[in-house]
C-alpha atoms as a PDB file:
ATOM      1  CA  UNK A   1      -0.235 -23.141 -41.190  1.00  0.00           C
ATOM      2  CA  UNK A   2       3.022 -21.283 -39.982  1.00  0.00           C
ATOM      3  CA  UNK A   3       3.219 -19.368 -37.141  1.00  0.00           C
ATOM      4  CA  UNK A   4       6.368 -17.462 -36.472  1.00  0.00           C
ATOM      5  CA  UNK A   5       7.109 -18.667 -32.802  1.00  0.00           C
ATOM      6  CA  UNK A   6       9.995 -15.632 -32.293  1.00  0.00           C
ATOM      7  CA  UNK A   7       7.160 -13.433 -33.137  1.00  0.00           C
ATOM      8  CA  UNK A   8       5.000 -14.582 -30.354  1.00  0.00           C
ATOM      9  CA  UNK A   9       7.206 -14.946 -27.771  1.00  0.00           C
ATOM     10  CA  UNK A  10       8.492 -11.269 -28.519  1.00  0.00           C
ATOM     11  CA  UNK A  11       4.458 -10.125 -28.215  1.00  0.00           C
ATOM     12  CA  UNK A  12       4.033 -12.130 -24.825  1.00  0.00           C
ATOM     13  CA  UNK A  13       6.838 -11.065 -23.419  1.00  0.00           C
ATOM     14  CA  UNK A  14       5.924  -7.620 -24.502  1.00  0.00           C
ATOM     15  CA  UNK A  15       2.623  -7.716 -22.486  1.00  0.00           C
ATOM     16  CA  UNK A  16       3.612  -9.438 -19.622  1.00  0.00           C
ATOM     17  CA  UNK A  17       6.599  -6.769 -18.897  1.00  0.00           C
ATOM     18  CA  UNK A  18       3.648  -4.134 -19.094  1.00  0.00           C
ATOM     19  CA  UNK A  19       1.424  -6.086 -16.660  1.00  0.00           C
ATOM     20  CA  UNK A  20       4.962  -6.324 -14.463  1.00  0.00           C
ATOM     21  CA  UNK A  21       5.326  -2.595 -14.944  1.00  0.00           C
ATOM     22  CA  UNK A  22       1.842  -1.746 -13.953  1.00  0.00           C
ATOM     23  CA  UNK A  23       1.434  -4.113 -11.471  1.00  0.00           C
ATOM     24  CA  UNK A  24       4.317  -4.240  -8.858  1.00  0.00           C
ATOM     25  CA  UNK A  25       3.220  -1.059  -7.209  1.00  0.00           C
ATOM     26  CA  UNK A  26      -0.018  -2.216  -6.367  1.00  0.00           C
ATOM     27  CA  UNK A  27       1.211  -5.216  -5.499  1.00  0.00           C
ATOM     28  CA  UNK A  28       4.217  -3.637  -3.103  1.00  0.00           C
ATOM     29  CA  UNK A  29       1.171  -1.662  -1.506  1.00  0.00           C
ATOM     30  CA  UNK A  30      -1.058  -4.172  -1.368  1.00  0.00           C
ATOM     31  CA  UNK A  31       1.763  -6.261   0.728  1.00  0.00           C
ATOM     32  CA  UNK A  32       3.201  -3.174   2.559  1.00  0.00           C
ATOM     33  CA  UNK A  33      -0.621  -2.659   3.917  1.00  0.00           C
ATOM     34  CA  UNK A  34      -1.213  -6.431   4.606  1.00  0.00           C
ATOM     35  CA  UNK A  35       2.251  -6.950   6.621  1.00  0.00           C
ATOM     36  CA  UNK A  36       3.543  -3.966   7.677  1.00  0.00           C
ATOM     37  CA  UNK A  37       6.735  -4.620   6.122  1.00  0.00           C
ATOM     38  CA  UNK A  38       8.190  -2.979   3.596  1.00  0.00           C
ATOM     39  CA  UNK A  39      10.489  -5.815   2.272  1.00  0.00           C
ATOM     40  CA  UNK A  40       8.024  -8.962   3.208  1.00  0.00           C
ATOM     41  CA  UNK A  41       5.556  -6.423   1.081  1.00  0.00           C
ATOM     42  CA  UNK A  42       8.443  -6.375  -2.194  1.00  0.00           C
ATOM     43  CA  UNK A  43       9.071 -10.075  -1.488  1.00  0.00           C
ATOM     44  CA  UNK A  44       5.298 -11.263  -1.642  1.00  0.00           C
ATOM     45  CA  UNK A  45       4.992  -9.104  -4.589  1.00  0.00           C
ATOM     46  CA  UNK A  46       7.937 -10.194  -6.438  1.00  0.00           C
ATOM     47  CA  UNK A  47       6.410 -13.773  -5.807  1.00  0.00           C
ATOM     48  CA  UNK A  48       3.448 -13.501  -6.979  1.00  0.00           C
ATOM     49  CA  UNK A  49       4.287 -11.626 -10.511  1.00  0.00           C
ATOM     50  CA  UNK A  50       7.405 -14.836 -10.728  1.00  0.00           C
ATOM     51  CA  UNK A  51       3.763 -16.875 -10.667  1.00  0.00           C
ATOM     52  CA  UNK A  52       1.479 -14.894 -13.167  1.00  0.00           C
ATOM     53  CA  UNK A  53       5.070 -14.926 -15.346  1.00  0.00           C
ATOM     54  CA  UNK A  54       4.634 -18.833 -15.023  1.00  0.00           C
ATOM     55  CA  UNK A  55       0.822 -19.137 -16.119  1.00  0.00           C
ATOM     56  CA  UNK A  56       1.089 -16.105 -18.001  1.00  0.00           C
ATOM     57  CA  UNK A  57      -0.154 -18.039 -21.262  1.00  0.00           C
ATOM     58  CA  UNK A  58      -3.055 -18.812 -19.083  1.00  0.00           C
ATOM     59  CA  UNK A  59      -3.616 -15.666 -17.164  1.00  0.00           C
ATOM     60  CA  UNK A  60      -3.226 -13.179 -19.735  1.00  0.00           C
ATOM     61  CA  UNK A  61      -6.699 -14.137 -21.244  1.00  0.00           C
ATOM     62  CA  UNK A  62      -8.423 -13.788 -18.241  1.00  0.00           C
ATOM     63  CA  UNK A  63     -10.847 -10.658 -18.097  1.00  0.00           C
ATOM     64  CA  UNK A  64      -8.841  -9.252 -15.134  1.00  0.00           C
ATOM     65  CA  UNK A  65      -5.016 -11.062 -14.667  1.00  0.00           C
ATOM     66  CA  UNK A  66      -4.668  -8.042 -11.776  1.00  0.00           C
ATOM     67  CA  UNK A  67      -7.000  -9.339  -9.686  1.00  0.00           C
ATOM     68  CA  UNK A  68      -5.608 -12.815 -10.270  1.00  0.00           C
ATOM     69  CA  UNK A  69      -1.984 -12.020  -8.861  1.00  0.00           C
ATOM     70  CA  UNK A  70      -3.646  -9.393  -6.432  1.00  0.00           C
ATOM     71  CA  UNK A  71      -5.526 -12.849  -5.294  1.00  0.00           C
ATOM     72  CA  UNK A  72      -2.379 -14.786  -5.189  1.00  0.00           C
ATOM     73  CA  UNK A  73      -0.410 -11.650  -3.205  1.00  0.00           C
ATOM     74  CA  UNK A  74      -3.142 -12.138  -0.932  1.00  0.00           C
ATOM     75  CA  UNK A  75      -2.907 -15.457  -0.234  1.00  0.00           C
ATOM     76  CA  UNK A  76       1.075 -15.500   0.186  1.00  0.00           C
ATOM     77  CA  UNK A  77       0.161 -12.832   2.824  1.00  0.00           C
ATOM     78  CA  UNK A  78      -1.964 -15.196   4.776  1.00  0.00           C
ATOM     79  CA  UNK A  79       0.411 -17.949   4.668  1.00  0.00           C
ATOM     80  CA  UNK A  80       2.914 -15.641   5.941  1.00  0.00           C
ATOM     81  CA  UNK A  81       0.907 -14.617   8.348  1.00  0.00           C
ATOM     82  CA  UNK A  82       0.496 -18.006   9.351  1.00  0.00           C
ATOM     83  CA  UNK A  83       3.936 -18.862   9.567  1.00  0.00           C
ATOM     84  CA  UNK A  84       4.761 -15.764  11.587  1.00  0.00           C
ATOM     85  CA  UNK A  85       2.130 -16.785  14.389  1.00  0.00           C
ATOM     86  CA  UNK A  86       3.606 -20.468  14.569  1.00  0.00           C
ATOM     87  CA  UNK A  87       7.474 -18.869  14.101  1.00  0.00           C
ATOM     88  CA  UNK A  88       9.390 -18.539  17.336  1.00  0.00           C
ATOM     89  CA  UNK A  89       9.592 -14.627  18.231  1.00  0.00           C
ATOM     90  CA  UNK A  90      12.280 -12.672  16.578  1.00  0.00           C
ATOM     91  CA  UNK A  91      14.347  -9.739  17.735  1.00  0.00           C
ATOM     92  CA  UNK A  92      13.398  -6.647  15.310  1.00  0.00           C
ATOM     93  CA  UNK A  93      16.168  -5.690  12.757  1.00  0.00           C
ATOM     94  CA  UNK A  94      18.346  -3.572  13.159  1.00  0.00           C
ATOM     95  CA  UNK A  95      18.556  -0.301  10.212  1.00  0.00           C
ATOM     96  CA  UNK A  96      15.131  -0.272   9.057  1.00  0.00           C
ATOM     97  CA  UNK A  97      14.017   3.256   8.109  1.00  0.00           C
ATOM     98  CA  UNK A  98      11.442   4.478  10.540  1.00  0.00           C
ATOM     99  CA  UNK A  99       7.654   4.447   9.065  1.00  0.00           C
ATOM    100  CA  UNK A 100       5.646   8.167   9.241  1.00  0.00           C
ATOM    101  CA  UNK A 101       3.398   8.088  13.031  1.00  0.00           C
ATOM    102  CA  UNK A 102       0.192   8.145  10.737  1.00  0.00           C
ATOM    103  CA  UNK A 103       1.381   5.254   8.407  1.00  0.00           C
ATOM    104  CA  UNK A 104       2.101   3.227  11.497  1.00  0.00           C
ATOM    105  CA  UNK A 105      -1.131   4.375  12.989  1.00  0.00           C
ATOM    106  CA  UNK A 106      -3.054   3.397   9.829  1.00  0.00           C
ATOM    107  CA  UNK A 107      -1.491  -0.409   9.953  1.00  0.00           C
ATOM    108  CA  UNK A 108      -1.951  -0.487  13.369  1.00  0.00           C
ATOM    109  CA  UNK A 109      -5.989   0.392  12.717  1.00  0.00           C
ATOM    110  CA  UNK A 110      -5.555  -2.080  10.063  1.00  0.00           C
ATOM    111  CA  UNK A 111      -4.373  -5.391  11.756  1.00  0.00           C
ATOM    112  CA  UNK A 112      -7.303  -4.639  14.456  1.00  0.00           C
ATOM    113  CA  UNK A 113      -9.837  -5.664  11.637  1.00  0.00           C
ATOM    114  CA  UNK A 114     -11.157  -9.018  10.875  1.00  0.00           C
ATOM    115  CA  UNK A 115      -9.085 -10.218   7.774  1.00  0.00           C
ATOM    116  CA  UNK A 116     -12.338  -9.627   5.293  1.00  0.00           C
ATOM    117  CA  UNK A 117     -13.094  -6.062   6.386  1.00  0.00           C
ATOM    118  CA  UNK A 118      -8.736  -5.253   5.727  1.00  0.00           C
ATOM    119  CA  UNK A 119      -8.994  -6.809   2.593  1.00  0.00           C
ATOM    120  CA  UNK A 120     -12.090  -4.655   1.661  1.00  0.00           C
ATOM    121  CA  UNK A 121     -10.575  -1.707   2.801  1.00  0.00           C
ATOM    122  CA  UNK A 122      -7.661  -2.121   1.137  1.00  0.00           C
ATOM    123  CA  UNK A 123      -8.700  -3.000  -1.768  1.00  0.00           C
ATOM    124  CA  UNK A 124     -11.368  -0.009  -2.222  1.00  0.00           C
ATOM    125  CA  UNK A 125     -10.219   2.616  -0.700  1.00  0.00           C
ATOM    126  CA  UNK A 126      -6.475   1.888  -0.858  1.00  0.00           C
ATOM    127  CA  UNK A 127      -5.805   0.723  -4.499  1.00  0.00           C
ATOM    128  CA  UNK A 128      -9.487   2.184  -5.786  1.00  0.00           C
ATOM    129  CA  UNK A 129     -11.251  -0.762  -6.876  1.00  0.00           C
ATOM    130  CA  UNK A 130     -14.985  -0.483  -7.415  1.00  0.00           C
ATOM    131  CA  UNK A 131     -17.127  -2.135  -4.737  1.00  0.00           C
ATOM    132  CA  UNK A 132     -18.270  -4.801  -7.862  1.00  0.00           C
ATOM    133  CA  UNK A 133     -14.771  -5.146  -8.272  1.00  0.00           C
ATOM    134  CA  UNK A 134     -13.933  -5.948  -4.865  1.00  0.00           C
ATOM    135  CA  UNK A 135     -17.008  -8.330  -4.382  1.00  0.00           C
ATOM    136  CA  UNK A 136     -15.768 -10.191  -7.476  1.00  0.00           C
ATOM    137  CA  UNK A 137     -12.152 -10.624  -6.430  1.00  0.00           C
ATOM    138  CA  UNK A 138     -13.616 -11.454  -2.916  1.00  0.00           C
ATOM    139  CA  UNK A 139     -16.171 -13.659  -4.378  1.00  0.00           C
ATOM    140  CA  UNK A 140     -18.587 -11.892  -1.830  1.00  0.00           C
ATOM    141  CA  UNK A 141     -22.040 -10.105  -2.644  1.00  0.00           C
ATOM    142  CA  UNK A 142     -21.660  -6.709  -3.256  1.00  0.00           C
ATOM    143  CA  UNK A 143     -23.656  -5.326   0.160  1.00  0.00           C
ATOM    144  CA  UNK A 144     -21.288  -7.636   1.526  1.00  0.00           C
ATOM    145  CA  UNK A 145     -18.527  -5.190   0.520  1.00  0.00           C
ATOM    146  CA  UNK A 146     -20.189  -2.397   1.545  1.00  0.00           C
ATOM    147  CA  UNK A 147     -21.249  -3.987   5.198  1.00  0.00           C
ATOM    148  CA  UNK A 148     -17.264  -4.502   5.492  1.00  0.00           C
ATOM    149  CA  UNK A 149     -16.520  -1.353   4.034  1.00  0.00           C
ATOM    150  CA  UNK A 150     -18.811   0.496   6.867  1.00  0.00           C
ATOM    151  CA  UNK A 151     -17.677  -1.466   9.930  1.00  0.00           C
ATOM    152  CA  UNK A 152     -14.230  -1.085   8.712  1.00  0.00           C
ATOM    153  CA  UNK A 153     -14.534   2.856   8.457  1.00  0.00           C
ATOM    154  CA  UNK A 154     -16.740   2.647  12.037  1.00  0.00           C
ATOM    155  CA  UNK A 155     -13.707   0.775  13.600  1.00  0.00           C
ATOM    156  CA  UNK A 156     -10.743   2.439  12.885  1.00  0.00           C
ATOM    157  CA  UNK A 157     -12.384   5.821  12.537  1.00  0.00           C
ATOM    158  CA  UNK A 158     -11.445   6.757  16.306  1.00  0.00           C
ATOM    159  CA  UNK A 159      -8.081   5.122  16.664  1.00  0.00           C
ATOM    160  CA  UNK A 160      -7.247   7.574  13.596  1.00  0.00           C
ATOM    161  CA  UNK A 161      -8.666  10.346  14.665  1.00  0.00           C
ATOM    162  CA  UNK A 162     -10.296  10.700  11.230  1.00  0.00           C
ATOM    163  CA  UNK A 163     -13.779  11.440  12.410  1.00  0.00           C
ATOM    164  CA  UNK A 164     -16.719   9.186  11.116  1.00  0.00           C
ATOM    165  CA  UNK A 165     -14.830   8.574   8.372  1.00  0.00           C
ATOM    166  CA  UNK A 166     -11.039   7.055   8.051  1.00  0.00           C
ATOM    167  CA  UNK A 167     -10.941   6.763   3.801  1.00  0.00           C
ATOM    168  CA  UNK A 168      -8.303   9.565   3.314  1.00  0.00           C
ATOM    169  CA  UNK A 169      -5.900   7.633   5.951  1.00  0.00           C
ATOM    170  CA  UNK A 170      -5.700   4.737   3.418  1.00  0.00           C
ATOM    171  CA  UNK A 171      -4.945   6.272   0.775  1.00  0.00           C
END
């Protein structure tokens, strides 16, 4: 059997520059909401679609490849995380544009949470994933989701000054 290899490589590189195309905003965001910084948000994303570009062969039969490099996005946030609490402190940089009071508000809200109810959030309310969704990228039950999703909204609800209900912020 012959398979015309320039063929194929044309088609996957085809669909993976749509994946990149749909998927670096979400990731940016995704970053942006788990960091608070703009360029650690592009750099974590730009990581992990350099990833799902190297197992793309393998990815891009999965059911869902954008939970798969939102999963990886969210793991390069947690190991940044963990390098910035063992990192000697910095002084802040100098130029950076200044982030809108409510956006700074929101991330301030948002680094108050336990890491599973800002994922949660995030992920439902900030990028519109279903609460199945969410449990199945979490690998949590789904009234697991919607416990988190609750205390979440409870929490930050006051520091926003959304009311009983802070959805609209994340957005």
């Amino acid at each position: 059997m012959y398979v015309n290899v320039e063929s194929v490589k044309v088609s996957v590189l085809t669909d993976y520059d749509e994946f990149f195309t749909h998927m670096r905003p979400p990731l940016v965001g995704l970053g942006f909401t788990l960091t608070g910084d703009l360029q650690v948000a592009s750099d974590l994303a730009q990581e992990a679609l350099l990833r799902s570009w190297v197992h793309w062969e393998k990815i891009s039969s999965y059911q869902d490849p954008d939970a798969w490099a939102r999963r990886v996005l969210r793991n390069l946030a947690a190991n940044h995380a963990r390098h910035l609490r063992r990192a000697p402190r910095l002084q802040p940089a100098e130029n950076v544009p200044e982030l809108e009071p409510d956006r700074v508000a929101v991330l301030r809200a948002l680094g108050q949470l336990p890491k599973s109810q800002r994922e949660a959030l995030v992920l439902h309310d900030g990028l519109g994933l279903t609460v199945a969704e969410v449990a199945s990228e979490l690998r949590v039950p789904e009234g697991t989701v919607r416990s988190w999703l609750s205390r979440a909204r409870v929490a930050i609800a006051p520091s926003l000054g959304a009311g009983d209900d802070a959805t609209e912020m994340i957005r």
